[in-house]
PDB file of N, CA and C in Angstrom:
ATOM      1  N   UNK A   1      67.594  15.259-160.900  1.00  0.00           N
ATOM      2  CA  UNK A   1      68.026  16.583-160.519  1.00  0.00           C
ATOM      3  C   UNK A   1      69.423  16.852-161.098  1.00  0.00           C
ATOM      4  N   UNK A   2      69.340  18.073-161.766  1.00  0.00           N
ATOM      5  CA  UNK A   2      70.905  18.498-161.947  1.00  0.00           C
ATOM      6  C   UNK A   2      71.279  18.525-161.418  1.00  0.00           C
ATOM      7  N   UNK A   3      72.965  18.525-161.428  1.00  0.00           N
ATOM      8  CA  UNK A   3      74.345  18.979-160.624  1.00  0.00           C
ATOM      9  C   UNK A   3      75.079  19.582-161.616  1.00  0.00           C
ATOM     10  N   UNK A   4      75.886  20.182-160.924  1.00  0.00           N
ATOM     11  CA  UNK A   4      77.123  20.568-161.591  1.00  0.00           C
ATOM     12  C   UNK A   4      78.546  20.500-160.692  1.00  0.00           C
ATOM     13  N   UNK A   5      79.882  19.453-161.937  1.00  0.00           N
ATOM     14  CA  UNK A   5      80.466  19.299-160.742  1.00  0.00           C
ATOM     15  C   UNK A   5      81.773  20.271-161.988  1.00  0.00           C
ATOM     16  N   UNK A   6      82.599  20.417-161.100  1.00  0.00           N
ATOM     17  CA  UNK A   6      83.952  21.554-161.749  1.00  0.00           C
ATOM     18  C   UNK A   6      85.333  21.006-161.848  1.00  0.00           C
ATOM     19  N   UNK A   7      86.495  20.909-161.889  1.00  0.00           N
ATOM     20  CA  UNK A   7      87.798  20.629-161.524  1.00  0.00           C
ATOM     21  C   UNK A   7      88.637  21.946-162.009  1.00  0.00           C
ATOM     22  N   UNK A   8      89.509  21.876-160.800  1.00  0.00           N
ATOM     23  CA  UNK A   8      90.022  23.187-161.079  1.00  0.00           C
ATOM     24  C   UNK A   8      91.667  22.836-160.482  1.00  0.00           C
ATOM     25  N   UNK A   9      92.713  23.308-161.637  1.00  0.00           N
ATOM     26  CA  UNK A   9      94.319  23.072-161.687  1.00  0.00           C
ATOM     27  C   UNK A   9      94.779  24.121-161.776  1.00  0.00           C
ATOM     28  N   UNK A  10      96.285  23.716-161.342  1.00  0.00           N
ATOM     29  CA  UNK A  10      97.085  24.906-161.545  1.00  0.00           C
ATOM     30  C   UNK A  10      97.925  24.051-162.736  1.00  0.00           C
ATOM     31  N   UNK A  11      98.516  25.204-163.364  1.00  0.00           N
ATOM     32  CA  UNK A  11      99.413  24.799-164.968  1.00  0.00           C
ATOM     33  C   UNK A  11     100.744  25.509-164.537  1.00  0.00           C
ATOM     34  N   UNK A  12     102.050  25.386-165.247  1.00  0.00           N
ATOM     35  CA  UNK A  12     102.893  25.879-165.581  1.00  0.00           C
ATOM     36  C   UNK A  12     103.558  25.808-166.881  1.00  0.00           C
ATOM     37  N   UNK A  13     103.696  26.306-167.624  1.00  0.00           N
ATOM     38  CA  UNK A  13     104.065  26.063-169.052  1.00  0.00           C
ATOM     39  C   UNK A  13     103.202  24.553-169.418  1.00  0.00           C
ATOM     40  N   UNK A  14     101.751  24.996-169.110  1.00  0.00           N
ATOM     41  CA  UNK A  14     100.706  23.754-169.640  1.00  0.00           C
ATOM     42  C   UNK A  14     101.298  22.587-169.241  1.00  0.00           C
ATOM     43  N   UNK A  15     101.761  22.236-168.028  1.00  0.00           N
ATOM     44  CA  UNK A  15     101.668  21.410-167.425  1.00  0.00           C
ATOM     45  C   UNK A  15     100.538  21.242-166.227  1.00  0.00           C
ATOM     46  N   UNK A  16     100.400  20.714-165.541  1.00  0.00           N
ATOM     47  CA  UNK A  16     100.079  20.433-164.545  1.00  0.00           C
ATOM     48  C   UNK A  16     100.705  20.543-163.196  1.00  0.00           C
ATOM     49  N   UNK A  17     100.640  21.450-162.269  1.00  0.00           N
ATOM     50  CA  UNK A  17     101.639  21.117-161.305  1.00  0.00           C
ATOM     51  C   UNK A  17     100.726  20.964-160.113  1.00  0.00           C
ATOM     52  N   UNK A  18      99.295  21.784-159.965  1.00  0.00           N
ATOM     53  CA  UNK A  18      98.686  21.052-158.499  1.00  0.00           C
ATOM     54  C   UNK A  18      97.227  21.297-158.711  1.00  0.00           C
ATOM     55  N   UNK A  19      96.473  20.197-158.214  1.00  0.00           N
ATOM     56  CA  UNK A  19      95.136  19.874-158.533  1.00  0.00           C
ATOM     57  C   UNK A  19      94.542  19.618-157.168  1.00  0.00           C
ATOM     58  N   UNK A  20      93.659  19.082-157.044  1.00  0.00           N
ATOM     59  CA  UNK A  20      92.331  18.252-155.851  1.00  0.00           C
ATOM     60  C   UNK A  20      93.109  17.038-155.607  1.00  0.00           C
ATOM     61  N   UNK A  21      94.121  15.961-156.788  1.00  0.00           N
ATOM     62  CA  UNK A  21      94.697  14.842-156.347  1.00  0.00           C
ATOM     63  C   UNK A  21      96.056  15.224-155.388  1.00  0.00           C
ATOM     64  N   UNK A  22      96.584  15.869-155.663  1.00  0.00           N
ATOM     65  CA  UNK A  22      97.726  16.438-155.088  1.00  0.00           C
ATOM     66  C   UNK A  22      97.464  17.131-153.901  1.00  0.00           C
ATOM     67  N   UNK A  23      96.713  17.780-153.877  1.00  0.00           N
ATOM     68  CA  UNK A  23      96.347  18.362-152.448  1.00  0.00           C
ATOM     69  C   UNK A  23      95.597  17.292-151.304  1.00  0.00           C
ATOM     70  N   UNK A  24      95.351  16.174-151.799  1.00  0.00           N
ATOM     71  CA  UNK A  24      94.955  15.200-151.053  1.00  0.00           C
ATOM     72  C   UNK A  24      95.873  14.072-150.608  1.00  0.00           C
ATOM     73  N   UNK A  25      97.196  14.528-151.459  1.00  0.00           N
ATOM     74  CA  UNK A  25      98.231  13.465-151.438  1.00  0.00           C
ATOM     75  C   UNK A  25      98.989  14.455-150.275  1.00  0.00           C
ATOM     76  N   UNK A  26      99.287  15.745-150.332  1.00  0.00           N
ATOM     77  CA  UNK A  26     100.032  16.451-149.190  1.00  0.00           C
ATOM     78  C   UNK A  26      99.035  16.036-148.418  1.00  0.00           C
ATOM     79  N   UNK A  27      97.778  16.166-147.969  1.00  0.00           N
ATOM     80  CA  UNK A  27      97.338  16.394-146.801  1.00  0.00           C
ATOM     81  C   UNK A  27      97.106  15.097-146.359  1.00  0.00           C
ATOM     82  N   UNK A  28      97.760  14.596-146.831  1.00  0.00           N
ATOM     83  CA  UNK A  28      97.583  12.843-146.390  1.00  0.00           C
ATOM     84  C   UNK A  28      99.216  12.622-145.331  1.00  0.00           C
ATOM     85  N   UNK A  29     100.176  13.305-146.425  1.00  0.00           N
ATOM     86  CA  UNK A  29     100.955  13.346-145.542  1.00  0.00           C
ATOM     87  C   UNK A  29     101.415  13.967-144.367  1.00  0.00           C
ATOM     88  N   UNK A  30     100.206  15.200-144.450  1.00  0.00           N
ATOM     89  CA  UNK A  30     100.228  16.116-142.965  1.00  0.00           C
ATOM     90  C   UNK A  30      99.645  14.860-142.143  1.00  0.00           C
ATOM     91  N   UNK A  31      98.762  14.354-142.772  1.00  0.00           N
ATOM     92  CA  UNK A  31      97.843  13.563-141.472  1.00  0.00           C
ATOM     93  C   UNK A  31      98.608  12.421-141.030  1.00  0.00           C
ATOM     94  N   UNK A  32      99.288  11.474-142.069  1.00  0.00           N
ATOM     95  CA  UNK A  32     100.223  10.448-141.114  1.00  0.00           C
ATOM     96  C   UNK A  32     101.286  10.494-141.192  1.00  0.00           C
ATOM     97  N   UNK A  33     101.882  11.274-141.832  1.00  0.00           N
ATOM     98  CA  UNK A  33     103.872  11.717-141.529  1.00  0.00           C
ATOM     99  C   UNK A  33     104.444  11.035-142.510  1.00  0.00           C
ATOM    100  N   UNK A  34     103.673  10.083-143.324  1.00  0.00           N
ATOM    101  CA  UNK A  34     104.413   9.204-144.298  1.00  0.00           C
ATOM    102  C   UNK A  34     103.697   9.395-145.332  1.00  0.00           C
ATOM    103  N   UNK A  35     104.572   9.754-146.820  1.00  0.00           N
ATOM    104  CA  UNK A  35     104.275   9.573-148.358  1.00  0.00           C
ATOM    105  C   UNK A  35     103.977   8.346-148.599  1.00  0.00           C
ATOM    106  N   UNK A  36     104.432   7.378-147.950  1.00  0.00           N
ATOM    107  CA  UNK A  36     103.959   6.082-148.369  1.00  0.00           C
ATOM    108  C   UNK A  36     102.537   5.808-147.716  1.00  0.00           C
ATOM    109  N   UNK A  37     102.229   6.141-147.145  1.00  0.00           N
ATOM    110  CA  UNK A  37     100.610   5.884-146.048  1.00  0.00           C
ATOM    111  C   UNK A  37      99.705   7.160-146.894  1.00  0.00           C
ATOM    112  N   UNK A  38      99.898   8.244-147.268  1.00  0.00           N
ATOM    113  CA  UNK A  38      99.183   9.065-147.984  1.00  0.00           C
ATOM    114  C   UNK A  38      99.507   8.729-149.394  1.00  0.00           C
ATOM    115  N   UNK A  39      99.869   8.200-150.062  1.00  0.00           N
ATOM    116  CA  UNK A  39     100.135   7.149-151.332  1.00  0.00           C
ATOM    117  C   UNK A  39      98.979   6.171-151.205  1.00  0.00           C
ATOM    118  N   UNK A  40      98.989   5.625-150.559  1.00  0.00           N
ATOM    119  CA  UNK A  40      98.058   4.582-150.440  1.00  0.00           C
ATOM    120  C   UNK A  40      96.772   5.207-150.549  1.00  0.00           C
ATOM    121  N   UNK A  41      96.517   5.477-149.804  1.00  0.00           N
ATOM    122  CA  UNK A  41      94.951   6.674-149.215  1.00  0.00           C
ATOM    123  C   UNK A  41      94.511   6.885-150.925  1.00  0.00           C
ATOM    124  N   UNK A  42      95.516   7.475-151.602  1.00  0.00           N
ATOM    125  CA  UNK A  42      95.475   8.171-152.933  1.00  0.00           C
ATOM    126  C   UNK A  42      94.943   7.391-153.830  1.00  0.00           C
ATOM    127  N   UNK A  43      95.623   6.277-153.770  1.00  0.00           N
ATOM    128  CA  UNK A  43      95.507   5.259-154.586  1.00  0.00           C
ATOM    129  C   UNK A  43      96.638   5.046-155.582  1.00  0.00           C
ATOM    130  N   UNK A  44      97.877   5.529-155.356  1.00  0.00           N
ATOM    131  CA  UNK A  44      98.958   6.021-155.927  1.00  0.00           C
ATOM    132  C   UNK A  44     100.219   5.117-155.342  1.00  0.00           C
ATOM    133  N   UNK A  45     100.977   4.566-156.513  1.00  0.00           N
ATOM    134  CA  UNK A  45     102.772   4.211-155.846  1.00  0.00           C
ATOM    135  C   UNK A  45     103.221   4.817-155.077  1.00  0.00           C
ATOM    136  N   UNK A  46     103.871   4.533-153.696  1.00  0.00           N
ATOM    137  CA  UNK A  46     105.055   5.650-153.242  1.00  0.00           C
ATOM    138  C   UNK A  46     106.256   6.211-154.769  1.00  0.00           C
ATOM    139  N   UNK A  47     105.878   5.667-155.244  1.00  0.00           N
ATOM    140  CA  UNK A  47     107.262   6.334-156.432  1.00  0.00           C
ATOM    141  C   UNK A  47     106.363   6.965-157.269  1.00  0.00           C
ATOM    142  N   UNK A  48     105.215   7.013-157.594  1.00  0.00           N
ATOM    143  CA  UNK A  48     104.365   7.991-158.351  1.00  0.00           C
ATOM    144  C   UNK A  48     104.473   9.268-157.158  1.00  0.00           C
ATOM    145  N   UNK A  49     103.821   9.161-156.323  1.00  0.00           N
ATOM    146  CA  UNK A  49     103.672   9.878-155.195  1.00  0.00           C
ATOM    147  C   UNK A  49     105.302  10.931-155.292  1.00  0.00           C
ATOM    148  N   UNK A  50     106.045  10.311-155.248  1.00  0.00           N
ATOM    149  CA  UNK A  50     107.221  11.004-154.826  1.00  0.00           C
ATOM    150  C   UNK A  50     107.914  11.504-155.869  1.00  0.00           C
ATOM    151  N   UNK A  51     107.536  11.223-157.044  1.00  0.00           N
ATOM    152  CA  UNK A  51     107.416  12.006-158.880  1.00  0.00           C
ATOM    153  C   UNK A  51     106.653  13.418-158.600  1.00  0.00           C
ATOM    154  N   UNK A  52     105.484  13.408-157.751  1.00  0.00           N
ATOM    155  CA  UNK A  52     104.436  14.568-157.663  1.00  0.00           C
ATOM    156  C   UNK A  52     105.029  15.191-156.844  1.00  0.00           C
ATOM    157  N   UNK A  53     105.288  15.232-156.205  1.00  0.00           N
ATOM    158  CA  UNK A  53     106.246  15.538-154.837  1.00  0.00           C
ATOM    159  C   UNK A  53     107.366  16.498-155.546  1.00  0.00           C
ATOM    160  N   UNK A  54     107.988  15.833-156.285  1.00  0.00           N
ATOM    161  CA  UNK A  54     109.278  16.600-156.424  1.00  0.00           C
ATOM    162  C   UNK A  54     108.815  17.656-157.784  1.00  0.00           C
ATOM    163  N   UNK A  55     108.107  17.095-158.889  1.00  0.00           N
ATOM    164  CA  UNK A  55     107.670  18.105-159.624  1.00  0.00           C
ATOM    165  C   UNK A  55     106.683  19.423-159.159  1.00  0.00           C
ATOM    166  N   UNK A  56     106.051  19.003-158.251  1.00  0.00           N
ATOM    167  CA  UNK A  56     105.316  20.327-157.512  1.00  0.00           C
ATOM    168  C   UNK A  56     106.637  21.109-157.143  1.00  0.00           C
ATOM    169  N   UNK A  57     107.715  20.714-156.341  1.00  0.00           N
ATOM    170  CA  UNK A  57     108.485  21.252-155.478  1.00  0.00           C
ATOM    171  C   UNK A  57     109.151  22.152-157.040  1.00  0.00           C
ATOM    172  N   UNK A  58     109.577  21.463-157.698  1.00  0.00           N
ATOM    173  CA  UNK A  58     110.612  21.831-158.691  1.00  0.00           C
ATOM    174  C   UNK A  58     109.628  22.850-159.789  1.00  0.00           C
ATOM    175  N   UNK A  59     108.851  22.797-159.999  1.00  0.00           N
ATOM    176  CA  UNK A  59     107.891  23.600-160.487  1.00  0.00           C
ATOM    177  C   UNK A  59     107.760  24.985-160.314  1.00  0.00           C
ATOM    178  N   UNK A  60     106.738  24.842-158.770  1.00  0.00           N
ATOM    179  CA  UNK A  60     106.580  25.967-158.138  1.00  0.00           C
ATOM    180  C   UNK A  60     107.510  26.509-157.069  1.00  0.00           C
ATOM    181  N   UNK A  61     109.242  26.092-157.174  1.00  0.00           N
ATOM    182  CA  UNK A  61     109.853  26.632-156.974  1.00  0.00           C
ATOM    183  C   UNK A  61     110.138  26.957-155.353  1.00  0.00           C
ATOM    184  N   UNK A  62     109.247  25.842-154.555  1.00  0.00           N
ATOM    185  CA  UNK A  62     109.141  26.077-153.178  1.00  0.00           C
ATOM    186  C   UNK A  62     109.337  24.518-152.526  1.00  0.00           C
ATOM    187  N   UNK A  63     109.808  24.403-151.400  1.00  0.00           N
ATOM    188  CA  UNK A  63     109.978  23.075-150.434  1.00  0.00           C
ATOM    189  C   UNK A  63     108.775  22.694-150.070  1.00  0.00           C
ATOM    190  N   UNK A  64     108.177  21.705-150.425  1.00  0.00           N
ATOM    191  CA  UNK A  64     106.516  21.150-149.837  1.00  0.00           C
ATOM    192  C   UNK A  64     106.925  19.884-148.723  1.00  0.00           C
ATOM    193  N   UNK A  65     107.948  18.771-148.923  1.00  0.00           N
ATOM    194  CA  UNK A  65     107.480  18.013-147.991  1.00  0.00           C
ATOM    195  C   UNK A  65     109.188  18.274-147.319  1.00  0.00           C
ATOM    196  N   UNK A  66     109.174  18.123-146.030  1.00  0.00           N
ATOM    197  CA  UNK A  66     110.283  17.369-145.475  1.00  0.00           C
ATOM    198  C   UNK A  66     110.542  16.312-145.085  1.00  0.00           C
ATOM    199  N   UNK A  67     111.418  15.475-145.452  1.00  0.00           N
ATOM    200  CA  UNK A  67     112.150  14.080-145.416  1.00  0.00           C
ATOM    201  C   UNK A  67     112.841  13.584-144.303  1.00  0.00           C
ATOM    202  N   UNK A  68     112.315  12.838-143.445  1.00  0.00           N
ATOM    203  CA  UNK A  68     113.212  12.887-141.902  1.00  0.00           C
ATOM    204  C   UNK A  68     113.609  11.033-142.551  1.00  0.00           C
ATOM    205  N   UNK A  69     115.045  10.663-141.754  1.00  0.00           N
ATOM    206  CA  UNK A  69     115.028   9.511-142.211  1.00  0.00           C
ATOM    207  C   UNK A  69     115.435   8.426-141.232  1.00  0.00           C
ATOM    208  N   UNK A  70     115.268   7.001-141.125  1.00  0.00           N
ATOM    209  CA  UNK A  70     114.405   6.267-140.115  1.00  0.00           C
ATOM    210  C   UNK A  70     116.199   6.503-139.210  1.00  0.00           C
ATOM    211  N   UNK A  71     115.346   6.092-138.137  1.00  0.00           N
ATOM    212  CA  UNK A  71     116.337   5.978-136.577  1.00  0.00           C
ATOM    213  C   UNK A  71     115.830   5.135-136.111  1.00  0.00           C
ATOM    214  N   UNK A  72     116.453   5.751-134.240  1.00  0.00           N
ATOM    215  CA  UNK A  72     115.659   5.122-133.041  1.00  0.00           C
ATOM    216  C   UNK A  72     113.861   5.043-133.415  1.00  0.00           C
ATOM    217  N   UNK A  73     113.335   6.167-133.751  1.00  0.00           N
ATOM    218  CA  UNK A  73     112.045   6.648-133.638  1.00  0.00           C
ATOM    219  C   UNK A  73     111.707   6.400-135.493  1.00  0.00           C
ATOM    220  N   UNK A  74     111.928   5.657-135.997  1.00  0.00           N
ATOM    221  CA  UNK A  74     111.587   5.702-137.802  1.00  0.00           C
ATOM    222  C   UNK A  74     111.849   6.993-137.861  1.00  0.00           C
ATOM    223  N   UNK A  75     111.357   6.842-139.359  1.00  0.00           N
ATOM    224  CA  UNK A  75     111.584   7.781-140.607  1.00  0.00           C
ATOM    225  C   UNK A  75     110.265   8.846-140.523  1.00  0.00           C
ATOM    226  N   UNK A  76     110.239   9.463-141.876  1.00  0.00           N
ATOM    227  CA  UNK A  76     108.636   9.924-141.653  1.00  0.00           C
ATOM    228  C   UNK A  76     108.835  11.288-142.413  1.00  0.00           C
ATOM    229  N   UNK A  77     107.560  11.779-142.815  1.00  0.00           N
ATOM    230  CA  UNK A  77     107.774  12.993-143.616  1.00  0.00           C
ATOM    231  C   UNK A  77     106.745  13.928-142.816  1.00  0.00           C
ATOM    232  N   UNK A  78     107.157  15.198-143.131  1.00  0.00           N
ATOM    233  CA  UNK A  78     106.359  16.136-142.837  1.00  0.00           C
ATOM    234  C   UNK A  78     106.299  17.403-143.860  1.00  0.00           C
ATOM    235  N   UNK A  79     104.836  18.497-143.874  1.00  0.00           N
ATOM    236  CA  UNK A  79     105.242  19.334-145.182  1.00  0.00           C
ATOM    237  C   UNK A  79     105.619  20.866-144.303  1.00  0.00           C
ATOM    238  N   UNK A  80     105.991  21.042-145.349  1.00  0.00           N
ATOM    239  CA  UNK A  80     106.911  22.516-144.871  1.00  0.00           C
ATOM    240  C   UNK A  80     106.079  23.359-144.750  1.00  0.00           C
ATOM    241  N   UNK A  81     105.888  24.618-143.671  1.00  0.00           N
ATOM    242  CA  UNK A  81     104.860  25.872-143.222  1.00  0.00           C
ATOM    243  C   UNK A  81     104.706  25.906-145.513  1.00  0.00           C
ATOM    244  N   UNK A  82     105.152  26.330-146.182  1.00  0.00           N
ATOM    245  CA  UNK A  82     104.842  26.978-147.347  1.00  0.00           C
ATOM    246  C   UNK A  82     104.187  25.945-148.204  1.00  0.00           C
ATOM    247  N   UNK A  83     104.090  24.472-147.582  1.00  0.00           N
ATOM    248  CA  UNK A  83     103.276  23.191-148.209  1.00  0.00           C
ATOM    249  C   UNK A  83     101.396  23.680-147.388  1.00  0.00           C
ATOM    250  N   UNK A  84     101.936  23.973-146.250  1.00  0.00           N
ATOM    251  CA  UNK A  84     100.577  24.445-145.649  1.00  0.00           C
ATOM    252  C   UNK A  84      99.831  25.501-145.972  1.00  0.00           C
ATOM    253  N   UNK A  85     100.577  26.388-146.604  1.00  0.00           N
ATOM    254  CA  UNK A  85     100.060  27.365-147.032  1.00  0.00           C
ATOM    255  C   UNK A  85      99.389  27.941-148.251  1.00  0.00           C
ATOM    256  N   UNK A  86     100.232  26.961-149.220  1.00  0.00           N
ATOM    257  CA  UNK A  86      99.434  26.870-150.328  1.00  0.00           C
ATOM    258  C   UNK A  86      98.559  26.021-150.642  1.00  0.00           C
ATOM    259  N   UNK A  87      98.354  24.885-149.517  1.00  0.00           N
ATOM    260  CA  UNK A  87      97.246  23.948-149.585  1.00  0.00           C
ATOM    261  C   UNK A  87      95.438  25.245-149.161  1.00  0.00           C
ATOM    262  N   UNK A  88      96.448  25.695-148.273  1.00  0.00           N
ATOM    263  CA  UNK A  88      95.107  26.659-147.831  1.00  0.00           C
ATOM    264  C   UNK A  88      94.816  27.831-149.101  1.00  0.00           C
ATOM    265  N   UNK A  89      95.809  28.468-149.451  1.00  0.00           N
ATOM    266  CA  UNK A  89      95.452  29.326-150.383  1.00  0.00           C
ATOM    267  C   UNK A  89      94.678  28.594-151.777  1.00  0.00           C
ATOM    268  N   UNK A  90      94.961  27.263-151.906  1.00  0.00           N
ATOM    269  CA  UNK A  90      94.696  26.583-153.088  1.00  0.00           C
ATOM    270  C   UNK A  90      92.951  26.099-152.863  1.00  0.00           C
ATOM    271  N   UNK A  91      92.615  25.948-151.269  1.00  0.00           N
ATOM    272  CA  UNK A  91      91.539  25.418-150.410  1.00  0.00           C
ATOM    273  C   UNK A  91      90.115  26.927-151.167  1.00  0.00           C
ATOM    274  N   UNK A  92      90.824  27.337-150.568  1.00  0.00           N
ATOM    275  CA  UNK A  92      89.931  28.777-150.868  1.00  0.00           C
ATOM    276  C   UNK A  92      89.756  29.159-152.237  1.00  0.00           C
ATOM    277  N   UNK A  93      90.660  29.236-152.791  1.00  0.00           N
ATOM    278  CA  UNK A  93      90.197  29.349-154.288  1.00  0.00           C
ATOM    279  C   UNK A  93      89.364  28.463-155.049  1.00  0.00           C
ATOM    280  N   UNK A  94      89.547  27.120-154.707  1.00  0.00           N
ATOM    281  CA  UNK A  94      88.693  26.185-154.754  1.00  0.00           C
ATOM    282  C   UNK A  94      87.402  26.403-154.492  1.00  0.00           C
ATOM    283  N   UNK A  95      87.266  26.839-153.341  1.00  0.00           N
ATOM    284  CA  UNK A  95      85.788  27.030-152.640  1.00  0.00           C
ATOM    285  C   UNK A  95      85.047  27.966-153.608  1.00  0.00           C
ATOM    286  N   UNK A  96      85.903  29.342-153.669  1.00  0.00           N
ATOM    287  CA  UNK A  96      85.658  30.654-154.262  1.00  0.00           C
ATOM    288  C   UNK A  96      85.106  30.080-155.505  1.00  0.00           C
ATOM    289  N   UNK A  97      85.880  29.241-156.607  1.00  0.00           N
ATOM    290  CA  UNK A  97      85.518  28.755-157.706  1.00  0.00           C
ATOM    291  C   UNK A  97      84.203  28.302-157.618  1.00  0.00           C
ATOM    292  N   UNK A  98      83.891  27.198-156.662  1.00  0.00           N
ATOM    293  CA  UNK A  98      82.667  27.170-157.151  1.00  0.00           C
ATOM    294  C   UNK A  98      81.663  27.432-156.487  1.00  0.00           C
ATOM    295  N   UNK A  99      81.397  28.339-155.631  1.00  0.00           N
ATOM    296  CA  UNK A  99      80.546  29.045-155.409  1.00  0.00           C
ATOM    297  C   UNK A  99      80.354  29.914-156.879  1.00  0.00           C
ATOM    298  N   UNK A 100      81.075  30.498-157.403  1.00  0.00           N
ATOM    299  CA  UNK A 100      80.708  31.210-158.346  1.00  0.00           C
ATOM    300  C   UNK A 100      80.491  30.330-159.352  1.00  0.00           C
ATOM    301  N   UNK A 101      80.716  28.912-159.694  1.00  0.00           N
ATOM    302  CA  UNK A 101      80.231  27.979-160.885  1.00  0.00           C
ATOM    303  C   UNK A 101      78.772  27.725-160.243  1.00  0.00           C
ATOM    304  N   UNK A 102      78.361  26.938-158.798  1.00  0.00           N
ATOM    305  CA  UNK A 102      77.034  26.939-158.513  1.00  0.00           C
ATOM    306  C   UNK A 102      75.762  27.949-158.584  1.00  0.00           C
ATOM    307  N   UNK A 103      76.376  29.055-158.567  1.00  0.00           N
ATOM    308  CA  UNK A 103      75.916  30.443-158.908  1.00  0.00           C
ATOM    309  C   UNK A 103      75.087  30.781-160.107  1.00  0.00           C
ATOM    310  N   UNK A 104      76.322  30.151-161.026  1.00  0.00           N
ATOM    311  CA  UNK A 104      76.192  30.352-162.724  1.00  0.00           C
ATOM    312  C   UNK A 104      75.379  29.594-163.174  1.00  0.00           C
ATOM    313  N   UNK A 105      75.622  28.379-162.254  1.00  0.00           N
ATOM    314  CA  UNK A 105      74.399  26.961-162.978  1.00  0.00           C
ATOM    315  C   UNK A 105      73.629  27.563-162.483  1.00  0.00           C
ATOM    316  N   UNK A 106      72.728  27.957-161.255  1.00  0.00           N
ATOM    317  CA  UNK A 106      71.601  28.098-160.912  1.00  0.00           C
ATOM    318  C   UNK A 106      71.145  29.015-161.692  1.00  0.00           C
ATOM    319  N   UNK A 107      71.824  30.029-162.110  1.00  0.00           N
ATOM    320  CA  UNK A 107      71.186  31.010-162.672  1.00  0.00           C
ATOM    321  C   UNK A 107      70.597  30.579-164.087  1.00  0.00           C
ATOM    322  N   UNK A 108      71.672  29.844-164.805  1.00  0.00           N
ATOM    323  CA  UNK A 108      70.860  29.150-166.196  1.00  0.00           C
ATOM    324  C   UNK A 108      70.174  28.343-166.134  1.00  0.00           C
ATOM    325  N   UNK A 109      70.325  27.255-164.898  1.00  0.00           N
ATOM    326  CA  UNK A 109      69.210  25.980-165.400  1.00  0.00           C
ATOM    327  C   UNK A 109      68.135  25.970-164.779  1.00  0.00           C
ATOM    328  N   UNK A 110      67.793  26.913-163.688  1.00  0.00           N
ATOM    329  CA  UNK A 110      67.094  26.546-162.539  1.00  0.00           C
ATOM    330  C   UNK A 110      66.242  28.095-163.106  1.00  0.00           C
ATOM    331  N   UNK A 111      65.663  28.439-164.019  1.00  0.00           N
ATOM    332  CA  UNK A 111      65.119  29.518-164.479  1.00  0.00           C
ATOM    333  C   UNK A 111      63.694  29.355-164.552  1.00  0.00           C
TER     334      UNK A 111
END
């Protein structure tokens, strides 16, 4: 049986600044508070991780993670309301994409 599978990025001056890996690396760090624990998950260095981190930020020109640093209670990161927001806006377009690629295949191969 066919499939059809898609990948879909964002560029800035033909770079790369946020993909499906990156959005899995923030939402790793929504889920356990640490770049280093959503690094892992990724399959990624904390110092790769925190390269992506700052080039997303420096890129697209917006604050994605916040940096708390260890105490009484540790350290720990969290992403900023505008890290959440473009994960969601990025979520949906995603979706949107391929509904309209599954669309397109069905219509050619499945004739």
């Amino acid at each position: 049986m066919l499939e059809i599978r898609s990948k879909l990025w964002i560029e800035i001056d033909n770079e790369p600044v946020f993909g499906r890996g990156r959005r899995f690396l923030l939402e790793g760090i929504d889920r356990y508070g640490s770049i280093s624990r959503a690094a892992q998950e990724v399959n990624i260095s904390y110092r790769k991780a925190w390269s992506y981190i700052k080039s997303m930020e420096d890129r697209l020109g917006i604050k994605l993670v916040e940096r708390h640093a260890g105490g009484k209670d540790g350290g720990g990161s969290t992403l900023t309301g505008a890290a959440r927001s473009f994960i969601d806006r990025y979520a949906r377009l995603e979706q949107g994409i391929q509904e309209i690629v599954d669309e397109r295949f069905r219509s050619i191969f499945e004739e």
